[in-house]
Protein backbone atom coordinates (compact mmCIF):
# COMPACT_ATOMS: atom_id res chain seq x y z
CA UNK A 1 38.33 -85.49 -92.49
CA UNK A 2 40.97 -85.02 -89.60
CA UNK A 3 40.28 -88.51 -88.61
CA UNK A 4 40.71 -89.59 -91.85
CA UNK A 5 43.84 -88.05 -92.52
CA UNK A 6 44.90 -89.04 -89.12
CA UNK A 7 44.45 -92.97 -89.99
CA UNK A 8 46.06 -92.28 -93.17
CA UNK A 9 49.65 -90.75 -91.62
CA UNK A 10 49.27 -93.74 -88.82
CA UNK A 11 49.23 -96.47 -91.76
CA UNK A 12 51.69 -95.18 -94.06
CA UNK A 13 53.57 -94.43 -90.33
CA UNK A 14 53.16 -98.44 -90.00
CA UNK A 15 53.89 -99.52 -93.05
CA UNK A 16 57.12 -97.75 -93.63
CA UNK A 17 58.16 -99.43 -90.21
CA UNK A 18 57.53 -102.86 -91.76
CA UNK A 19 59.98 -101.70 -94.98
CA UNK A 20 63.50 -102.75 -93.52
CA UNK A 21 61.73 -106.53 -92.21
CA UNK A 22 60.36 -107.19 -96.00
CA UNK A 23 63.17 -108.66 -97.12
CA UNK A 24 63.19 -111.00 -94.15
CA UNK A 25 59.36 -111.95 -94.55
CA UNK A 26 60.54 -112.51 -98.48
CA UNK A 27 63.24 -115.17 -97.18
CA UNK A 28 60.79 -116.82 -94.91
CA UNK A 29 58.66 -119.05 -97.00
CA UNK A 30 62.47 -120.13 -98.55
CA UNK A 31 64.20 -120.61 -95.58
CA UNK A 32 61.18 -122.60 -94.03
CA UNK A 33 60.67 -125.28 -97.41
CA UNK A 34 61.84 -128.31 -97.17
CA UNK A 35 65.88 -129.21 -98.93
CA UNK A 36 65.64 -129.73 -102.57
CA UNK A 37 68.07 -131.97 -104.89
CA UNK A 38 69.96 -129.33 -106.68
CA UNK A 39 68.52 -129.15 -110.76
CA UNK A 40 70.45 -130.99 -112.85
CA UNK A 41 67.87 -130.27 -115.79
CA UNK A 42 67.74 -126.24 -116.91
CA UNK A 43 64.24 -125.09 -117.04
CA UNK A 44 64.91 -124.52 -120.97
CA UNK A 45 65.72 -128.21 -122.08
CA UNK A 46 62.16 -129.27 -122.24
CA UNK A 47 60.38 -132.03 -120.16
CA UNK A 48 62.57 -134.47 -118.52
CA UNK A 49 62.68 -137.51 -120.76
CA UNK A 50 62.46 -141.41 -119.95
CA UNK A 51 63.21 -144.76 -122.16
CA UNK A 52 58.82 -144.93 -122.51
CA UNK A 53 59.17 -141.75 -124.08
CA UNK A 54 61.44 -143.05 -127.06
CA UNK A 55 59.96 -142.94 -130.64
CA UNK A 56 58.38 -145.85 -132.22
CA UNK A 57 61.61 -146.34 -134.10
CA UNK A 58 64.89 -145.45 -132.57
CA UNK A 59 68.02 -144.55 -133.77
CA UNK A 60 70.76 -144.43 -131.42
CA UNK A 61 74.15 -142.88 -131.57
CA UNK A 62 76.99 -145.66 -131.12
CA UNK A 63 79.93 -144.06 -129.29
CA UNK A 64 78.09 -140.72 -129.89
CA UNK A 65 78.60 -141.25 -133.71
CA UNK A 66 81.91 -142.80 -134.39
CA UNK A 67 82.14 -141.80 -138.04
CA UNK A 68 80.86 -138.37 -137.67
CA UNK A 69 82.48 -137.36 -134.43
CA UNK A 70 85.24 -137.94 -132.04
CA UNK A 71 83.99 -141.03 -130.15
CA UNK A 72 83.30 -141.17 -126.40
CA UNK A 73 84.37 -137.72 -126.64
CA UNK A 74 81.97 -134.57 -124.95
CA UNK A 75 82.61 -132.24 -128.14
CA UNK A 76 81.21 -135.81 -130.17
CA UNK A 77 78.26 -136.20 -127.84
CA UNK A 78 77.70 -132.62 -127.63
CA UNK A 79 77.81 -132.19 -131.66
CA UNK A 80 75.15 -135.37 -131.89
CA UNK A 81 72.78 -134.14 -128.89
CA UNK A 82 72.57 -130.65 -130.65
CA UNK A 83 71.88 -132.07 -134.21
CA UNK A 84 69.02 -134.23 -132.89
CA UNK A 85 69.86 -136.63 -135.35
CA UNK A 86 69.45 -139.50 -132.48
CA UNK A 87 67.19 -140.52 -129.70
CA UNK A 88 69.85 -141.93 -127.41
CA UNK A 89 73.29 -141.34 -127.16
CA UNK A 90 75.80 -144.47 -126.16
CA UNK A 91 78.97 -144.22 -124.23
CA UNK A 92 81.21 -147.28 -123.27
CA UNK A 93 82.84 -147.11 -119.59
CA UNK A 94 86.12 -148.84 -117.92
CA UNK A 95 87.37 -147.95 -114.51
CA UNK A 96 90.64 -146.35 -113.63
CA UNK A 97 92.62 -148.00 -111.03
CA UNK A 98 90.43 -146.72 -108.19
CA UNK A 99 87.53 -146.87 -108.99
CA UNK A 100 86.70 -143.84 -111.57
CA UNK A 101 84.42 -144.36 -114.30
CA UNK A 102 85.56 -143.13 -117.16
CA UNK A 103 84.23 -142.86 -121.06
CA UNK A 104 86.45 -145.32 -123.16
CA UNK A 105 85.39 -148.31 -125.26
CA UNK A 106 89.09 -149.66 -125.56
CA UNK A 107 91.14 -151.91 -122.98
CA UNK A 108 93.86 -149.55 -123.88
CA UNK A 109 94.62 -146.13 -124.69
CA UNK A 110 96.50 -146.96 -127.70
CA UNK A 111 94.15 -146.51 -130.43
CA UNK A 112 91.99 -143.22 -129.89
CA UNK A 113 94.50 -140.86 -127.51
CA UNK A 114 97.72 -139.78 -127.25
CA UNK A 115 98.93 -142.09 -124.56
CA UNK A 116 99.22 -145.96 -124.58
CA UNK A 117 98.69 -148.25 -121.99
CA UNK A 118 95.57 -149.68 -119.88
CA UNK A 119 92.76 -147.71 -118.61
CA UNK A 120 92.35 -149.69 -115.77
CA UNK A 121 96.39 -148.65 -114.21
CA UNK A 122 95.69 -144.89 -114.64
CA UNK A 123 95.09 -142.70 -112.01
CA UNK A 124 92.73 -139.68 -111.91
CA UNK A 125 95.28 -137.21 -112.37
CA UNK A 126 97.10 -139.47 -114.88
CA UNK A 127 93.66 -139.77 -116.95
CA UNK A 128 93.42 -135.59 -116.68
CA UNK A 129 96.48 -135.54 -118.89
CA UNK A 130 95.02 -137.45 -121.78
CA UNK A 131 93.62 -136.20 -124.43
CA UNK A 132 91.45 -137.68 -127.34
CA UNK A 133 93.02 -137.74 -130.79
CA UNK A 134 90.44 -137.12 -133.35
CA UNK A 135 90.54 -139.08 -136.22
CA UNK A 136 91.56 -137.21 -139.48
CA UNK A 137 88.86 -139.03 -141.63
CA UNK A 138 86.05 -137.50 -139.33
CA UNK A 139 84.33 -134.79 -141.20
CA UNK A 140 84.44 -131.37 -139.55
CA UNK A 141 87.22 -130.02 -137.28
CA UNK A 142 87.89 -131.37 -134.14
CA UNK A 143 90.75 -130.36 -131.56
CA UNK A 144 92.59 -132.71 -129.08
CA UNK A 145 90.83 -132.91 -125.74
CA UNK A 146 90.55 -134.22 -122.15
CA UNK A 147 88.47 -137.52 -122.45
CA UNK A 148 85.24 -137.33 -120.21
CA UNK A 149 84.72 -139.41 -116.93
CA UNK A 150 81.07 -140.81 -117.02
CA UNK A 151 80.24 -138.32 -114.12
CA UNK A 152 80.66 -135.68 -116.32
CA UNK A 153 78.22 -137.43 -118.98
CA UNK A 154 75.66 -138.16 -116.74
CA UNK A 155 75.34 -134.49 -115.77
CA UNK A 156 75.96 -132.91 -119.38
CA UNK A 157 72.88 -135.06 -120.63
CA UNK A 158 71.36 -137.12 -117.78
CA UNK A 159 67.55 -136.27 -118.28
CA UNK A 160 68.24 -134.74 -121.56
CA UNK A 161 68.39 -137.33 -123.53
CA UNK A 162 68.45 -141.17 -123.17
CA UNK A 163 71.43 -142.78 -122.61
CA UNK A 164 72.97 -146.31 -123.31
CA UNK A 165 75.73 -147.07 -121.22
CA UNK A 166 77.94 -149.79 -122.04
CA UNK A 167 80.18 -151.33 -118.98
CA UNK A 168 83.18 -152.63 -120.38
CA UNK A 169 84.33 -154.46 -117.08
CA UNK A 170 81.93 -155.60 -114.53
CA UNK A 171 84.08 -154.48 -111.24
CA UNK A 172 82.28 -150.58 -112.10
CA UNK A 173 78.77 -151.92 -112.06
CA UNK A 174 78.01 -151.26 -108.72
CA UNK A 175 79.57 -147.62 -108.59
CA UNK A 176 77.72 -146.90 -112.24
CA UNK A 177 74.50 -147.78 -110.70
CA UNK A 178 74.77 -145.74 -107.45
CA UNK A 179 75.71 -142.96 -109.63
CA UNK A 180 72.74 -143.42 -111.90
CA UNK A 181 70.11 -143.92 -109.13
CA UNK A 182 71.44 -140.71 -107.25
CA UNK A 183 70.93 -138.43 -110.24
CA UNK A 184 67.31 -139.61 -110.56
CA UNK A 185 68.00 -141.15 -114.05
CA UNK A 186 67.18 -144.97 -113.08
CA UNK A 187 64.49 -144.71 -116.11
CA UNK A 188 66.35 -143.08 -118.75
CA UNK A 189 69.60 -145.28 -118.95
CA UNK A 190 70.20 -148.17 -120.26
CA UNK A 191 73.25 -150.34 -118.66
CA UNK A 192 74.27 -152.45 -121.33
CA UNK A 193 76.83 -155.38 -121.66
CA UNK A 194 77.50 -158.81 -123.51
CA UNK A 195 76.89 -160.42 -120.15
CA UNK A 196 73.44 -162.25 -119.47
CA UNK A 197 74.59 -162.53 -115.79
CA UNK A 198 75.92 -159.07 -115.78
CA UNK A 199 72.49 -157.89 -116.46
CA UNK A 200 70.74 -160.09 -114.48
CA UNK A 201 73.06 -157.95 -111.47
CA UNK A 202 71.77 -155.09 -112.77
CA UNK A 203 68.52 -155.68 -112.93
CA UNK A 204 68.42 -156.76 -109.63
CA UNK A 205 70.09 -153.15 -108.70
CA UNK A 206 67.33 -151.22 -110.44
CA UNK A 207 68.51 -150.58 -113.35
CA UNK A 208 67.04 -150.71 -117.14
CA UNK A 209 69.53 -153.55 -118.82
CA UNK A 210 70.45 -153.42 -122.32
CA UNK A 211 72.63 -156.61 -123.87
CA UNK A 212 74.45 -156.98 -127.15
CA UNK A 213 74.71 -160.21 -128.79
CA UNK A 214 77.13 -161.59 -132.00
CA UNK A 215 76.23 -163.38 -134.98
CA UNK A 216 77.29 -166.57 -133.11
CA UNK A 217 75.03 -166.06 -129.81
CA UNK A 218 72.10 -164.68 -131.88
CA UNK A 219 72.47 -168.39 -133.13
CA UNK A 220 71.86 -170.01 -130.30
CA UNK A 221 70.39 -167.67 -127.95
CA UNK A 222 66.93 -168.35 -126.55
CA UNK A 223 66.02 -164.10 -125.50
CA UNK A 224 62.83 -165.30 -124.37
CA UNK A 225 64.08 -166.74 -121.37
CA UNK A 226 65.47 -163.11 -120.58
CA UNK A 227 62.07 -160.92 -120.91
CA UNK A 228 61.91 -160.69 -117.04
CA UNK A 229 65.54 -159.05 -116.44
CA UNK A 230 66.22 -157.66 -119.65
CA UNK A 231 64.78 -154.38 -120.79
CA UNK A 232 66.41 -154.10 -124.46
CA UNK A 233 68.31 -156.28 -126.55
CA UNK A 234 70.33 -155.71 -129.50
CA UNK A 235 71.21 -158.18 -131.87
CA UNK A 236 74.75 -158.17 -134.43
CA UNK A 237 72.71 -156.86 -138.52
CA UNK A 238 74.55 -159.79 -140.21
CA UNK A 239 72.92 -162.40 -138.01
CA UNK A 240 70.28 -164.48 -139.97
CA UNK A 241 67.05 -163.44 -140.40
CA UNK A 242 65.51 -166.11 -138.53
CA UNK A 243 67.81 -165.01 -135.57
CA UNK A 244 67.07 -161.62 -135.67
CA UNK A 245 62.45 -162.54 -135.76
CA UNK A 246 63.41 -164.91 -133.07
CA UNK A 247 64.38 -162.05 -130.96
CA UNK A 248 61.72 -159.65 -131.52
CA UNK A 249 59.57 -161.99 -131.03
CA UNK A 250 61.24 -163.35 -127.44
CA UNK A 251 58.86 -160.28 -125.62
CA UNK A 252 62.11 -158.61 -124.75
CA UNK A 253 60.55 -154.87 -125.17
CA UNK A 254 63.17 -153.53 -126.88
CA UNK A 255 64.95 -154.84 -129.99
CA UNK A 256 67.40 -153.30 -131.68
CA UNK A 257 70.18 -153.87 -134.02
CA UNK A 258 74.11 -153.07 -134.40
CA UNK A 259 76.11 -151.48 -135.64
CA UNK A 260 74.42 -150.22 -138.65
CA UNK A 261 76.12 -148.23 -141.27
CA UNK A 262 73.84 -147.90 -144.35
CA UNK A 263 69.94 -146.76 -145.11
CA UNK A 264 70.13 -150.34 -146.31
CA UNK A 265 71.14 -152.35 -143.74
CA UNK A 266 68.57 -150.41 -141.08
CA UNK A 267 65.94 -151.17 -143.45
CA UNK A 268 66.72 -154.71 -143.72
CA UNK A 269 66.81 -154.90 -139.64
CA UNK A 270 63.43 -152.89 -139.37
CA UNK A 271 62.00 -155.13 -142.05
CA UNK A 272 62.37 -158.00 -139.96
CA UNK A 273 60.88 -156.15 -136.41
CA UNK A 274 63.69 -154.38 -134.69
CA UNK A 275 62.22 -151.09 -133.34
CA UNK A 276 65.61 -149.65 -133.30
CA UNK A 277 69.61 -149.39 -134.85
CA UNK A 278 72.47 -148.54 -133.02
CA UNK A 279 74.85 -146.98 -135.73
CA UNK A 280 78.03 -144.89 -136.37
CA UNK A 281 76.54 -142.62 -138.38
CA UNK A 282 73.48 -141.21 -137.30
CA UNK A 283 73.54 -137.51 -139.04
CA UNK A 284 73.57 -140.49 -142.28
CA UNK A 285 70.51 -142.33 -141.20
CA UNK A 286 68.38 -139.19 -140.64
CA UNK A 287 69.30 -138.26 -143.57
CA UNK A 288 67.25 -140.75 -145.33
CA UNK A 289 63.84 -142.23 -144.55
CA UNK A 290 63.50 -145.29 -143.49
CA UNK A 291 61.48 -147.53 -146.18
């Protein structure tokens, strides 16, 4: 029993001499992994998701919403993205004078902010004093504010949700894709233009390529010769509806259509083979099944 009770006093002697170096052998195992990326996705979003994830049928939020919410605005994308009534939220982009990518679909400011002018001779500062002026015909209530730079998107929903991201002029290609590949989200954004050759740059950079086409191209267009660089295309609803079957049937692997308004012109476009509408009013749409 002494020895016993001897061994006893000598381990708890030991272990209590060990008590001021646990938090060190704690840190260890931290201190000795290898550098991570930092998280850009919270644990409490859900599983990471990618465009081979997108439902059979897509409906996609055209600058966020534009009827429903501020477009290109975060409070917009925010308000669609929390609603889930869309699978993919898209944002146009010009570039400030040097070099910033910033959420705008106009040349100018004139039309959707407070200021007038070009994008493309603002500053970053000068851009920080703009602010968004809502619409009054939106539904809802919405408050002037700072318009987002595409940095900002891609962090707010990168991973969360799929994103189509329209470049406006071609000279911010090169800084949207490093900025897309860094963030790990080379498979859930599509970089969409008007411009075959555009995409064809794109494509060659990594990236998934989305392009829009008018009543006119979708005319002429031949989409099959663009299966091998282009990822999704998306056709103007009032083009013919020979137009519109040519194109779904070109093996691009995404068609969709613009910009639908109405239950009954998605329909029509769905009818015909287009797996997915890009429209201004999304909360509408899911509203109402499509038939």
């Amino acid at each position: 029993m002494v020895t016993l009770s001897i061994a006893l006093r000598a381990a708890k002697a030991f272990l209590s001499s060990l008590s001021p170096l646990f938090p060190l052998l704690i840190l260890v195992p931290v201190a000795l992994a290898p550098a991570c990326a930092p998280a850009r996705i919270r644990a409490d979003d859900g599983p990471r998701v990618r465009v081979d994830g997108l439902p059979k049928t897509v409906n996609a939020a055209h600058r966020g919403g534009a009827m429903e919410v501020p477009e290109n605005s975060m409070a917009g994308l925010l308000a669609t993205y929390r609603e889930h009534t869309s699978d993919v939220l898209d944002v146009d982009v010009r570039t400030l004078r040097e070099g910033t990518l910033v959420a705008m679909h106009d040349r100018t400011l004139d039309r959707t902010t407070d200021h007038k002018g070009p994008v493309s001779a603002l500053t970053p500062d000068e851009w920080s004093r703009v602010r968004i002026q809502p619409s009054p015909g939106l539904p809802g209530s919405w408050h002037p504010e700072r318009p987002p730079t595409v940095a900002a998107v891609l962090d707010r929903f990168g991973g969360r949700t799929v994103l189509n991201i329209e470049v406006k002029d071609g000279r911010g290609l090169k800084r949207l894709a490093g900025m897309v590949r860094g963030r790990g989200l080379a498979d859930s954004v599509y970089v969409q233009s008007n411009s075959l050759s555009l995409a064809s740059r794109a494509h060659r950079m990594g990236l998934l390529t989305s392009v829009w086409r008018s009543v006119e191209q979708a005319r002429t267009d031949r989409p099959e010769k663009w299966r091998r660089t282009v990822d999704m295309l998306s056709v103007d609803y009032r083009a013919r509806d020979s137009d519109i079957r040519r194109a779904v049937a070109s093996g691009v692997p995404r068609v969709w259509s613009h910009t639908i308004l109405t239950p009954a012109a998605r329909d029509r476009v769905l009818k015909l083979g287009c797996d997915g509408v890009l429209t201004d009013a999304p909360r509408r749409l899911a509203r109402t099944e499509a038939h």
